[in-house]
PDB file of N, CA and C in Angstrom:
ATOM      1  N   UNK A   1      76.388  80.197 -40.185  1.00  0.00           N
ATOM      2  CA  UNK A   1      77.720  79.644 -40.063  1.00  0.00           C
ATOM      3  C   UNK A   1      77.960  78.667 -41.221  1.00  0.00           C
ATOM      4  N   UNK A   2      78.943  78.693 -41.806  1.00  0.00           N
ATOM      5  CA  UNK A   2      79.545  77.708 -43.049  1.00  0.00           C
ATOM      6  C   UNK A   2      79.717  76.806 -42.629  1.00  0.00           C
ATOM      7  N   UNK A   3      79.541  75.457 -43.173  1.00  0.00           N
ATOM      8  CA  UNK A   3      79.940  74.098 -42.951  1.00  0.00           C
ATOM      9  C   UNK A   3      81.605  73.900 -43.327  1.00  0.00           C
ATOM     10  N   UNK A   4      82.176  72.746 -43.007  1.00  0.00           N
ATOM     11  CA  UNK A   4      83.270  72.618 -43.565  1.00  0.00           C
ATOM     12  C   UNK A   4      83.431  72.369 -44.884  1.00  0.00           C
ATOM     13  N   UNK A   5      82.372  71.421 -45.317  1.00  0.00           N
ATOM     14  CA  UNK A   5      82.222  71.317 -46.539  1.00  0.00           C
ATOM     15  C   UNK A   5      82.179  72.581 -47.582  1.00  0.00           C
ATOM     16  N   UNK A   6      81.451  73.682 -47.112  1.00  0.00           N
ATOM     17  CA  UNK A   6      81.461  75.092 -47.456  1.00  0.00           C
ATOM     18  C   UNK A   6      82.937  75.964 -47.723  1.00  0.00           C
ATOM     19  N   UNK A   7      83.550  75.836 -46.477  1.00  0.00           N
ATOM     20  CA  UNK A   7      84.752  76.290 -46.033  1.00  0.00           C
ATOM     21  C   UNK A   7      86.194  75.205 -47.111  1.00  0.00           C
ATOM     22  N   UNK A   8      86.118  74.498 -46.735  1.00  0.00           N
ATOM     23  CA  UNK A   8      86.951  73.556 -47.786  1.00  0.00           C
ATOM     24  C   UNK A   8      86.931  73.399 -49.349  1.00  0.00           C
ATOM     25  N   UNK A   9      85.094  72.967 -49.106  1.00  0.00           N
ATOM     26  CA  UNK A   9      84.869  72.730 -50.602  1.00  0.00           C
ATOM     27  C   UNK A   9      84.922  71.190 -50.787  1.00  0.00           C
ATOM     28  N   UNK A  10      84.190  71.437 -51.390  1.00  0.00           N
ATOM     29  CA  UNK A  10      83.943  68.753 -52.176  1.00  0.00           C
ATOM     30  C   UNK A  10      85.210  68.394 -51.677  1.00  0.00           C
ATOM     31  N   UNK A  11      85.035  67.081 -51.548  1.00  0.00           N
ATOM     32  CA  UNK A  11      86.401  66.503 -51.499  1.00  0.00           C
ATOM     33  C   UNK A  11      86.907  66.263 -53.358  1.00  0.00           C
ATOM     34  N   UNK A  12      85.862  66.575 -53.790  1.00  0.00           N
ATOM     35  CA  UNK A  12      86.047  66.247 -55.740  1.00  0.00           C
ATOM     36  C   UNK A  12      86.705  67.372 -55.957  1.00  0.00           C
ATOM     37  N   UNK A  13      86.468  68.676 -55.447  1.00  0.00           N
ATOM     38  CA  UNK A  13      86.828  70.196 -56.078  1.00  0.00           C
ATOM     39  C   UNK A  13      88.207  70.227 -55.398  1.00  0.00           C
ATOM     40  N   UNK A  14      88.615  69.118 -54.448  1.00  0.00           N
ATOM     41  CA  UNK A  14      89.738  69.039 -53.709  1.00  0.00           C
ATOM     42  C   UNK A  14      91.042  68.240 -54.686  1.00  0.00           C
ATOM     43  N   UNK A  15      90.538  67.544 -55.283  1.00  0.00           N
ATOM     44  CA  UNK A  15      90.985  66.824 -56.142  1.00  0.00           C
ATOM     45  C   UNK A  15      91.121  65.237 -56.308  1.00  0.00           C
ATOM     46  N   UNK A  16      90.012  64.907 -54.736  1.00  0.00           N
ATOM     47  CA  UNK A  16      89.551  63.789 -54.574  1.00  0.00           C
ATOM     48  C   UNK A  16      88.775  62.765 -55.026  1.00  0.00           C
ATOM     49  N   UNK A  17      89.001  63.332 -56.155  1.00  0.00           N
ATOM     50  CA  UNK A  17      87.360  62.425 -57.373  1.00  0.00           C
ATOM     51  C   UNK A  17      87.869  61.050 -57.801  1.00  0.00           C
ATOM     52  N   UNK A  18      87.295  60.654 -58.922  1.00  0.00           N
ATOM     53  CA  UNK A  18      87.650  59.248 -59.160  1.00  0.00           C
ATOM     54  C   UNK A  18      89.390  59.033 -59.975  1.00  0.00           C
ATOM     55  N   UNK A  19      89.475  59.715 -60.298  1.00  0.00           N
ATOM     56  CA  UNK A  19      90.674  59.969 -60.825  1.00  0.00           C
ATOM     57  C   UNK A  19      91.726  59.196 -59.782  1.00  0.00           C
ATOM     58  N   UNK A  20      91.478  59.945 -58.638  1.00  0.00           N
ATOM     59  CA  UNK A  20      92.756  60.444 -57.197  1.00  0.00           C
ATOM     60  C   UNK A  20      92.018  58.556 -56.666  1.00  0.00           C
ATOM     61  N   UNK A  21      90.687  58.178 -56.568  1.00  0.00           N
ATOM     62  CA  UNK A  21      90.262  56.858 -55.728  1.00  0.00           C
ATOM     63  C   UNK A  21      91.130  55.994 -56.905  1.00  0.00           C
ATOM     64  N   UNK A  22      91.366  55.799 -57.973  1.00  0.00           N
ATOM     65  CA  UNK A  22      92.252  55.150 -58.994  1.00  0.00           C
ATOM     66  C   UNK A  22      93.434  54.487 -58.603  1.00  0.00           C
ATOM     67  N   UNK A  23      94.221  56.032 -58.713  1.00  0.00           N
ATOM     68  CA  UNK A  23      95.675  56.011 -58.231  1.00  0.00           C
ATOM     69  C   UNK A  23      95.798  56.030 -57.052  1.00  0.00           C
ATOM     70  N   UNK A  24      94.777  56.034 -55.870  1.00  0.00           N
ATOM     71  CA  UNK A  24      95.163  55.429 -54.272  1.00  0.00           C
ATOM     72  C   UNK A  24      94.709  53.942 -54.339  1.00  0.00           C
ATOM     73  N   UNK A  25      93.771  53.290 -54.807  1.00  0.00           N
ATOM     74  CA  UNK A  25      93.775  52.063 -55.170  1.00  0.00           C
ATOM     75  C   UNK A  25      94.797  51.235 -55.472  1.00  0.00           C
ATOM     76  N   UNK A  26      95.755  51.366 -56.637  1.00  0.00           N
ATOM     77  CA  UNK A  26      97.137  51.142 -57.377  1.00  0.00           C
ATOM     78  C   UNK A  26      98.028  51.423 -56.803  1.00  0.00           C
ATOM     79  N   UNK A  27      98.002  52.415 -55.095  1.00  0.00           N
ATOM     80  CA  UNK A  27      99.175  52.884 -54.725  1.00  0.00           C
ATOM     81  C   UNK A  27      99.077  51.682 -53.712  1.00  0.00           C
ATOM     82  N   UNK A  28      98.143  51.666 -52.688  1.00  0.00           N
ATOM     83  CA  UNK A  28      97.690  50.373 -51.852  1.00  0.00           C
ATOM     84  C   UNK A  28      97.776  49.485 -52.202  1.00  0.00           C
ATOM     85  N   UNK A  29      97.959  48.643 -53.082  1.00  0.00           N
ATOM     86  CA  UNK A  29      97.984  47.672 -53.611  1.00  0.00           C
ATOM     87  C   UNK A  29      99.506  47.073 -53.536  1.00  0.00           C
ATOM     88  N   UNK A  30     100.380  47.912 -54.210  1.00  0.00           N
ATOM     89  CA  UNK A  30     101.748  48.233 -54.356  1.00  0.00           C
ATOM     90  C   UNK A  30     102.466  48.705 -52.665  1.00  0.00           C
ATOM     91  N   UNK A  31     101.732  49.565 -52.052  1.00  0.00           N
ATOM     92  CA  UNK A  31     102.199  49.556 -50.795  1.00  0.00           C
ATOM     93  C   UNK A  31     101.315  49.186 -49.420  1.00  0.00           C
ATOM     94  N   UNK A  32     100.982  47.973 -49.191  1.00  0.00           N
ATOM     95  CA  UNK A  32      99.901  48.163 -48.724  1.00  0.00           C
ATOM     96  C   UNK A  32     100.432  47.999 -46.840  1.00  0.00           C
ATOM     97  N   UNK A  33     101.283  47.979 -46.738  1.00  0.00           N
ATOM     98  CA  UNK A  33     101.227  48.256 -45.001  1.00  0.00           C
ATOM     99  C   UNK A  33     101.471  49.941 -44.625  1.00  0.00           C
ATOM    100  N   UNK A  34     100.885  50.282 -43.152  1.00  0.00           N
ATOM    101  CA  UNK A  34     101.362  51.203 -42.487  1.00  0.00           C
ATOM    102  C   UNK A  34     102.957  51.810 -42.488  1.00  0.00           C
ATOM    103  N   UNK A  35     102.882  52.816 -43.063  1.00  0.00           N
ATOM    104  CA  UNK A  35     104.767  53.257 -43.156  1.00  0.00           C
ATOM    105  C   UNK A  35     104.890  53.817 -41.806  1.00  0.00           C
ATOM    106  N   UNK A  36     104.187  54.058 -41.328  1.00  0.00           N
ATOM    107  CA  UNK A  36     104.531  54.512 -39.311  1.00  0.00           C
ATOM    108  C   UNK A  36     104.193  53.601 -38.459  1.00  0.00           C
ATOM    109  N   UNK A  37     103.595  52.734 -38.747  1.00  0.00           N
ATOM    110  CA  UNK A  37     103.541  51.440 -37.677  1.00  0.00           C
ATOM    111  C   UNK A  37     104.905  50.434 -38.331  1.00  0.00           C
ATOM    112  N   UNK A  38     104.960  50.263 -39.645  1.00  0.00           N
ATOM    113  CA  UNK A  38     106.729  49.620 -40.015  1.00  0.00           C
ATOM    114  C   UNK A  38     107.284  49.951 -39.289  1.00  0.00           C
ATOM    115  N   UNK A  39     108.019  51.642 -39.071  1.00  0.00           N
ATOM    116  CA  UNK A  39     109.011  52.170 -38.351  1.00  0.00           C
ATOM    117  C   UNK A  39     108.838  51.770 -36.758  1.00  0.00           C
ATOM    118  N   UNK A  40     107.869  51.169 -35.976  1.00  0.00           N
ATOM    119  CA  UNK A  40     107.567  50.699 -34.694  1.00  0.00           C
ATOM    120  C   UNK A  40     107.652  49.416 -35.323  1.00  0.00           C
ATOM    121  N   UNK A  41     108.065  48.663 -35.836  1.00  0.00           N
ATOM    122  CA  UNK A  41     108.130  47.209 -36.109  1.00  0.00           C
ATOM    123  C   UNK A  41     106.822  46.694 -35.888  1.00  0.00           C
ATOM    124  N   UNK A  42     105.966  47.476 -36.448  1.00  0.00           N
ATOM    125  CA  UNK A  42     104.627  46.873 -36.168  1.00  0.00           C
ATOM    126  C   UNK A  42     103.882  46.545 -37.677  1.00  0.00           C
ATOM    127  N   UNK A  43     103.536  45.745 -38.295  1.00  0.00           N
ATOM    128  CA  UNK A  43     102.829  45.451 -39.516  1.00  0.00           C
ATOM    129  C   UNK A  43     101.116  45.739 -39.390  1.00  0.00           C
ATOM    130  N   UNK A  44     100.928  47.054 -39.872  1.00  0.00           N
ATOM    131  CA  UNK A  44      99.456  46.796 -39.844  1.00  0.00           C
ATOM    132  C   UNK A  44      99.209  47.161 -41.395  1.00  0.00           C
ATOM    133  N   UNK A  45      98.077  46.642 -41.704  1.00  0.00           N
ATOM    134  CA  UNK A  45      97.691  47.392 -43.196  1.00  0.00           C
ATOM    135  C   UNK A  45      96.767  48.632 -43.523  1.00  0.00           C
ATOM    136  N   UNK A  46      97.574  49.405 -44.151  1.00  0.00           N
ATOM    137  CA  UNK A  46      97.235  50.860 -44.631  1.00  0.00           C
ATOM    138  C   UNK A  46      96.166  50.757 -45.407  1.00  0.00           C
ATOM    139  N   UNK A  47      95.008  51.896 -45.662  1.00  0.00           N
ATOM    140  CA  UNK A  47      93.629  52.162 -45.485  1.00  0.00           C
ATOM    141  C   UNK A  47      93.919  53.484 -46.083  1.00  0.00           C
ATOM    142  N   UNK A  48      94.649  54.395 -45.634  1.00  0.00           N
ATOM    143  CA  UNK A  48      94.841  55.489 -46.660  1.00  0.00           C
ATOM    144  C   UNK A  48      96.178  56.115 -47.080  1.00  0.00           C
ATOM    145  N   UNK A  49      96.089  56.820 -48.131  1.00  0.00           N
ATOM    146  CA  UNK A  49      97.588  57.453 -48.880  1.00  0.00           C
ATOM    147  C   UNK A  49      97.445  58.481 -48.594  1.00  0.00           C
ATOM    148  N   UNK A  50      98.151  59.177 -47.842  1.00  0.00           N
ATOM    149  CA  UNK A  50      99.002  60.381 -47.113  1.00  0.00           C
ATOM    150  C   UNK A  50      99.715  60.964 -47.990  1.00  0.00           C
ATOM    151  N   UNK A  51      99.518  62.355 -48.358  1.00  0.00           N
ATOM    152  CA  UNK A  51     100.448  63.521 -48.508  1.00  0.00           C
ATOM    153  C   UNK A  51     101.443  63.520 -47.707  1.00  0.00           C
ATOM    154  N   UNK A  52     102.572  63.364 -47.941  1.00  0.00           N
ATOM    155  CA  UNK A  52     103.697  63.598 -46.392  1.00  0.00           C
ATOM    156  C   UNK A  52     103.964  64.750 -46.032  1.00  0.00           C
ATOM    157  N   UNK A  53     103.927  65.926 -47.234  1.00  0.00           N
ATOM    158  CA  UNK A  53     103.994  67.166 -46.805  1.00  0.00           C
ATOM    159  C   UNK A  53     102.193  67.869 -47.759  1.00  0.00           C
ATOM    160  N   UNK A  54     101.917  68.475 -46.945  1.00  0.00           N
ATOM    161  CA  UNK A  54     100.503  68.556 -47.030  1.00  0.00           C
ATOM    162  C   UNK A  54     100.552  69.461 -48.594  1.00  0.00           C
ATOM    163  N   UNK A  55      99.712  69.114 -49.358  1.00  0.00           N
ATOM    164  CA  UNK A  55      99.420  69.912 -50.879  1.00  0.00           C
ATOM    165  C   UNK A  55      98.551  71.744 -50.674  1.00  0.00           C
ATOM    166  N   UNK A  56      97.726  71.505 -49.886  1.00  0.00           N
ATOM    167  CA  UNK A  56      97.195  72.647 -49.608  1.00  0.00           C
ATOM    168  C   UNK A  56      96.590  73.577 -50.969  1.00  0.00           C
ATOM    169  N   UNK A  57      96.283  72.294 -51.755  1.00  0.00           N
ATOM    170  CA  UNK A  57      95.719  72.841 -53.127  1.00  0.00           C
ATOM    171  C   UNK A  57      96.747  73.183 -53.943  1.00  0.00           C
ATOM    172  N   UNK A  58      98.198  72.856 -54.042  1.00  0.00           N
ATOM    173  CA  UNK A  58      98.899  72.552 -54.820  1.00  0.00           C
ATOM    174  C   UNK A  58      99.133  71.234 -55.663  1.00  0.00           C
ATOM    175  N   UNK A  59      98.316  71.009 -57.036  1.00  0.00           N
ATOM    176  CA  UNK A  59      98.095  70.406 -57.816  1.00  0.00           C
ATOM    177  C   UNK A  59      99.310  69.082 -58.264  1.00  0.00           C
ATOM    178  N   UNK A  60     100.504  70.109 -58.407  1.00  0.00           N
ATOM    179  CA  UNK A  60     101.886  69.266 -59.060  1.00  0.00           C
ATOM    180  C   UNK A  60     101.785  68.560 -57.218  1.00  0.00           C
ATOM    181  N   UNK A  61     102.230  68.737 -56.374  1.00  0.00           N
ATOM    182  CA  UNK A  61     102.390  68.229 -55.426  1.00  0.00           C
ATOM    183  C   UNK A  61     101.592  67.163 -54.797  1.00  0.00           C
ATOM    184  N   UNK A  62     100.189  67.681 -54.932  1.00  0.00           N
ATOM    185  CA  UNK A  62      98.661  66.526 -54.692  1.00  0.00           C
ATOM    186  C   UNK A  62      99.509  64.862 -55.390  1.00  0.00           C
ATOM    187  N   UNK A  63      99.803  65.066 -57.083  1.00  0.00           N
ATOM    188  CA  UNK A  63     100.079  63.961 -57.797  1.00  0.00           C
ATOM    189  C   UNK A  63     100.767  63.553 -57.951  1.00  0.00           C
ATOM    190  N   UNK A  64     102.505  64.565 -56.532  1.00  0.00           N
ATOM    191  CA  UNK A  64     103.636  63.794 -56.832  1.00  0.00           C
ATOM    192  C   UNK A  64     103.638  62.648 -56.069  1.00  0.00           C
ATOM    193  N   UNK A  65     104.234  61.279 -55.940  1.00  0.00           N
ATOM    194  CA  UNK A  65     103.964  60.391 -56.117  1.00  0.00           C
ATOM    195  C   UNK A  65     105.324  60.081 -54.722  1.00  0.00           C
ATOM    196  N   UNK A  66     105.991  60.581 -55.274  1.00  0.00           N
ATOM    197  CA  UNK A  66     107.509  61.066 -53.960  1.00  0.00           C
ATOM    198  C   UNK A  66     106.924  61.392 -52.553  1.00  0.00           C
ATOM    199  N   UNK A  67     105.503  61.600 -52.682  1.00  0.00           N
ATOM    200  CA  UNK A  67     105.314  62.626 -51.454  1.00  0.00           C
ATOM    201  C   UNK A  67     103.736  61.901 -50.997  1.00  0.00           C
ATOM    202  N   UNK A  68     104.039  60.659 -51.476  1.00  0.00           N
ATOM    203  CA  UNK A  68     102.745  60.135 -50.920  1.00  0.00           C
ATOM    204  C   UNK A  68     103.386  58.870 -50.148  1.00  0.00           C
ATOM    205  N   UNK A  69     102.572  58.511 -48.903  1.00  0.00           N
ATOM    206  CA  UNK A  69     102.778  57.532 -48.373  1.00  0.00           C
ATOM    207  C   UNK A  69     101.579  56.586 -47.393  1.00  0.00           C
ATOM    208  N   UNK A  70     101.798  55.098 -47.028  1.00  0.00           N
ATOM    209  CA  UNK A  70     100.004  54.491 -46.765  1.00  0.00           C
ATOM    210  C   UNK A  70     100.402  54.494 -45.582  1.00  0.00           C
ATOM    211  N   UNK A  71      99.479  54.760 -44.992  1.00  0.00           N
ATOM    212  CA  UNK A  71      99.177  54.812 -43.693  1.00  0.00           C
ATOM    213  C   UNK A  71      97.729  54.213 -42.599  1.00  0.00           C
ATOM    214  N   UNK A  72      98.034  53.475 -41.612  1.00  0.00           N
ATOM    215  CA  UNK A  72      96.722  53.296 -41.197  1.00  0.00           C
ATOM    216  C   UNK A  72      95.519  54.347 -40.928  1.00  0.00           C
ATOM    217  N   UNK A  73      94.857  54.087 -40.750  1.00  0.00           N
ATOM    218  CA  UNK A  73      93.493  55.556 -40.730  1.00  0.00           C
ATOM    219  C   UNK A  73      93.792  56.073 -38.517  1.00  0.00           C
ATOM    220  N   UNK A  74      94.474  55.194 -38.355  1.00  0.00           N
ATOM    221  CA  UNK A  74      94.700  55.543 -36.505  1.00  0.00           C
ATOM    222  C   UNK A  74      96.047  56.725 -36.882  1.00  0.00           C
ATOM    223  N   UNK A  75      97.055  56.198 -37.476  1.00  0.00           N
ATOM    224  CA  UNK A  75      98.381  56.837 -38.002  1.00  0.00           C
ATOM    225  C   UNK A  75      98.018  58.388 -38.822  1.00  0.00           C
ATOM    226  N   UNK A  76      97.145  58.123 -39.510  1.00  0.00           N
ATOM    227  CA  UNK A  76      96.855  59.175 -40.195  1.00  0.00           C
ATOM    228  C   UNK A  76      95.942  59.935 -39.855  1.00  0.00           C
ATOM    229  N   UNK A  77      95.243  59.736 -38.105  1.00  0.00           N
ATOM    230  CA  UNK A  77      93.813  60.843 -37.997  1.00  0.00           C
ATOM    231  C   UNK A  77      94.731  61.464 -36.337  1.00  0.00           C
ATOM    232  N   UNK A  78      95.660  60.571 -35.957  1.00  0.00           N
ATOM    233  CA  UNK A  78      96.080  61.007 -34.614  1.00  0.00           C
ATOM    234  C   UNK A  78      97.692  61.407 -35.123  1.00  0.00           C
ATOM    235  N   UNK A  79      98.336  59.959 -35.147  1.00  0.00           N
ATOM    236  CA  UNK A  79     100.042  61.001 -35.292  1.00  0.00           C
ATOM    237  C   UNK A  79      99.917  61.608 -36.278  1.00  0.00           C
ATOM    238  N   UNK A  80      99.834  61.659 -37.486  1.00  0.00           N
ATOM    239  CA  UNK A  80      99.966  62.601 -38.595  1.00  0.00           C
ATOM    240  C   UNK A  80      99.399  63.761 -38.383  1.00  0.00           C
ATOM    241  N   UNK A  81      98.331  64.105 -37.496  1.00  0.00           N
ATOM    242  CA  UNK A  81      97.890  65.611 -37.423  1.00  0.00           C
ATOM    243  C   UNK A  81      98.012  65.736 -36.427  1.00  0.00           C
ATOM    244  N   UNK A  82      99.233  65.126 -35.471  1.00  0.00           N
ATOM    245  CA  UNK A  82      99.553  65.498 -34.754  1.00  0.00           C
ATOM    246  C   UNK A  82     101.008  66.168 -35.135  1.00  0.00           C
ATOM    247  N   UNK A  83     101.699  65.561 -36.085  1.00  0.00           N
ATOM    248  CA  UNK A  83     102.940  65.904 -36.612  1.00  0.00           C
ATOM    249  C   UNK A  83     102.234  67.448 -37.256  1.00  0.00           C
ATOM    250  N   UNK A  84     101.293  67.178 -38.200  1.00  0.00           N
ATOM    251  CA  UNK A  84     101.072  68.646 -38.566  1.00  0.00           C
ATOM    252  C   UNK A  84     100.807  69.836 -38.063  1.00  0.00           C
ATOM    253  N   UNK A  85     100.212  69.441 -36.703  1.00  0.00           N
ATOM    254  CA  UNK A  85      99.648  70.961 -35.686  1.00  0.00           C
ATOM    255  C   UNK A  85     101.618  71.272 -35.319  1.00  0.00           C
ATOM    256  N   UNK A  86     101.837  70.586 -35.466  1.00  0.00           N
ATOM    257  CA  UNK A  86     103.377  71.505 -34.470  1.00  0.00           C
ATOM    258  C   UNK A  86     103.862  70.367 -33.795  1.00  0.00           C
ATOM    259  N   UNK A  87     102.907  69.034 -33.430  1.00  0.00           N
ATOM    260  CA  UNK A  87     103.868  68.666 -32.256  1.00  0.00           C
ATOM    261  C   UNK A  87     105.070  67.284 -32.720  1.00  0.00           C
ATOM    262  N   UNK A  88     105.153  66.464 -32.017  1.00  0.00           N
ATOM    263  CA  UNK A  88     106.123  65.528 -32.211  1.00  0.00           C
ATOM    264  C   UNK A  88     105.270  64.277 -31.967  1.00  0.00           C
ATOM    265  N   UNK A  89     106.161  63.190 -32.078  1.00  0.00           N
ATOM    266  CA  UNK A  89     105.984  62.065 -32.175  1.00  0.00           C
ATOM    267  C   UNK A  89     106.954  60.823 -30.838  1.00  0.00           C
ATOM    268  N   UNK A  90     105.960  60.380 -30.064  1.00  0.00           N
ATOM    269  CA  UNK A  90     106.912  59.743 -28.555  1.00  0.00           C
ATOM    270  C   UNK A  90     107.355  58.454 -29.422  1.00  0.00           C
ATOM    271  N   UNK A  91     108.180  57.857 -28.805  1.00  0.00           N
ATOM    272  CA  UNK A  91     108.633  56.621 -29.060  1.00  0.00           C
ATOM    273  C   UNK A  91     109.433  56.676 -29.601  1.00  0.00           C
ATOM    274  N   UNK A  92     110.320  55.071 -30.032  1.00  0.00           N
ATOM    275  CA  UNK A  92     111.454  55.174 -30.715  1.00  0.00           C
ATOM    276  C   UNK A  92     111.340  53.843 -31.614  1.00  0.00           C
ATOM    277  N   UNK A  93     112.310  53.888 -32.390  1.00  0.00           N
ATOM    278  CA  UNK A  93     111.821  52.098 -33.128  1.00  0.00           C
ATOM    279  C   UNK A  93     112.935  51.165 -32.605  1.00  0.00           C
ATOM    280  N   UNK A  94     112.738  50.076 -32.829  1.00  0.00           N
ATOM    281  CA  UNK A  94     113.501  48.386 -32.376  1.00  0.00           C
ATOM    282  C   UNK A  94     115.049  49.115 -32.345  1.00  0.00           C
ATOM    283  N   UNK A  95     115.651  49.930 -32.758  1.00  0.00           N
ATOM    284  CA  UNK A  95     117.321  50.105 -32.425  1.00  0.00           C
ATOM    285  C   UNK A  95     117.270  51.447 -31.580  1.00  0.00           C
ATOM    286  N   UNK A  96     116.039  51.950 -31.540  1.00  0.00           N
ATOM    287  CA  UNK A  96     116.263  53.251 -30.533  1.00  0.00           C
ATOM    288  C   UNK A  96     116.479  54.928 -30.835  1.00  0.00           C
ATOM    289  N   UNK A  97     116.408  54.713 -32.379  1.00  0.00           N
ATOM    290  CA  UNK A  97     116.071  56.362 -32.990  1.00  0.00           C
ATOM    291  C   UNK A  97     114.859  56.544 -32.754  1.00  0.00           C
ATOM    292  N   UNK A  98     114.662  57.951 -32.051  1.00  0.00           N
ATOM    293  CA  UNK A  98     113.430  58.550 -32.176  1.00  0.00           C
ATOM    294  C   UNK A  98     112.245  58.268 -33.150  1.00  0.00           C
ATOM    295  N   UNK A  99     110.980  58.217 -33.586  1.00  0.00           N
ATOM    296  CA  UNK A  99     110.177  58.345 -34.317  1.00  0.00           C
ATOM    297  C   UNK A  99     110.232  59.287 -34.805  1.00  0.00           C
ATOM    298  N   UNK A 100     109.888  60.201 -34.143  1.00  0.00           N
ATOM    299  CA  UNK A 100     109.879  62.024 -34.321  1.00  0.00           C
ATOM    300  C   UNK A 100     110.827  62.169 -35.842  1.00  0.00           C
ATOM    301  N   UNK A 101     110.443  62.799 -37.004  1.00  0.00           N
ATOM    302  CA  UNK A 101     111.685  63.141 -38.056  1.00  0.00           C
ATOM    303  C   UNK A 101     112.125  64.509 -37.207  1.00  0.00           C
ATOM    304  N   UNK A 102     111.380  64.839 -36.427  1.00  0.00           N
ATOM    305  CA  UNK A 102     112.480  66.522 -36.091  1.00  0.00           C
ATOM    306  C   UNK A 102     113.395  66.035 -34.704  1.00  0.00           C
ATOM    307  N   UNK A 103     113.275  65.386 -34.143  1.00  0.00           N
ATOM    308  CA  UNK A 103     113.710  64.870 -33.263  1.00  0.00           C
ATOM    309  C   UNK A 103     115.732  65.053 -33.201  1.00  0.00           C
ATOM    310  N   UNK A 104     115.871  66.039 -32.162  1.00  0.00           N
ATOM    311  CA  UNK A 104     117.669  66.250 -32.592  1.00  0.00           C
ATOM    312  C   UNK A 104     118.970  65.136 -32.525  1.00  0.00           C
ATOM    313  N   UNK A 105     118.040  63.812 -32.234  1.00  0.00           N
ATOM    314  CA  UNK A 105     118.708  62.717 -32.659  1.00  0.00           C
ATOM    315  C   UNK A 105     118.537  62.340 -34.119  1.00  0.00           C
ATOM    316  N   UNK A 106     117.684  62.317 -34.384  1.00  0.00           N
ATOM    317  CA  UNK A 106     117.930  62.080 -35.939  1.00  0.00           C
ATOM    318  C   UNK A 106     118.722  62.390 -37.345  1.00  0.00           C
TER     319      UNK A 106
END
């Protein structure tokens, strides 16, 4: 049976090398709270930079910069792959829009 590491491949051959630890360094720095705990009026500080729409080994996209955002490592291992399997997001923020971006209030 293949490992994931097998199946995926390095996180370096991913495009995760020192290059990518650089420019998430410089991005944290510059943004350093949770952008999904903000939207709950909650301030926590972000730990990692999020793809918002996943690269999937698309290179121009990995480094667009539009499409990255920080996120806590709770935000980014539970709601965010939870947003990605299909599902949604409960709650609403301090005026009462949904969290959810698909959400048919929004």
């Amino acid at each position: 049976m293949m490992s994931v590491t097998e199946r995926r491949g390095s996180a370096a051959s991913r495009g995760y090398g020192h290059k990518w630890r650089q420019a998430r360094d410089g991005w944290l720095r510059k943004h350093p709270l949770c952008a999904m705990c903000q939207r709950r009026d909650q301030v926590t500080p972000a730990t990692v930079v999020d793809h918002i729409v996943p690269h999937r080994g698309d290179m121009a996209l990995f480094w667009d910069r539009d499409n990255w955002q920080s996120l806590c490592k709770p935000c980014h291992d539970i709601d965010k792959a939870r947003l990605e399997a299909g599902g949604s997001l409960p709650g609403c923020d301090s005026s009462g829009v949904p969290l959810d971006p698909g959400h048919h209030w929004r």
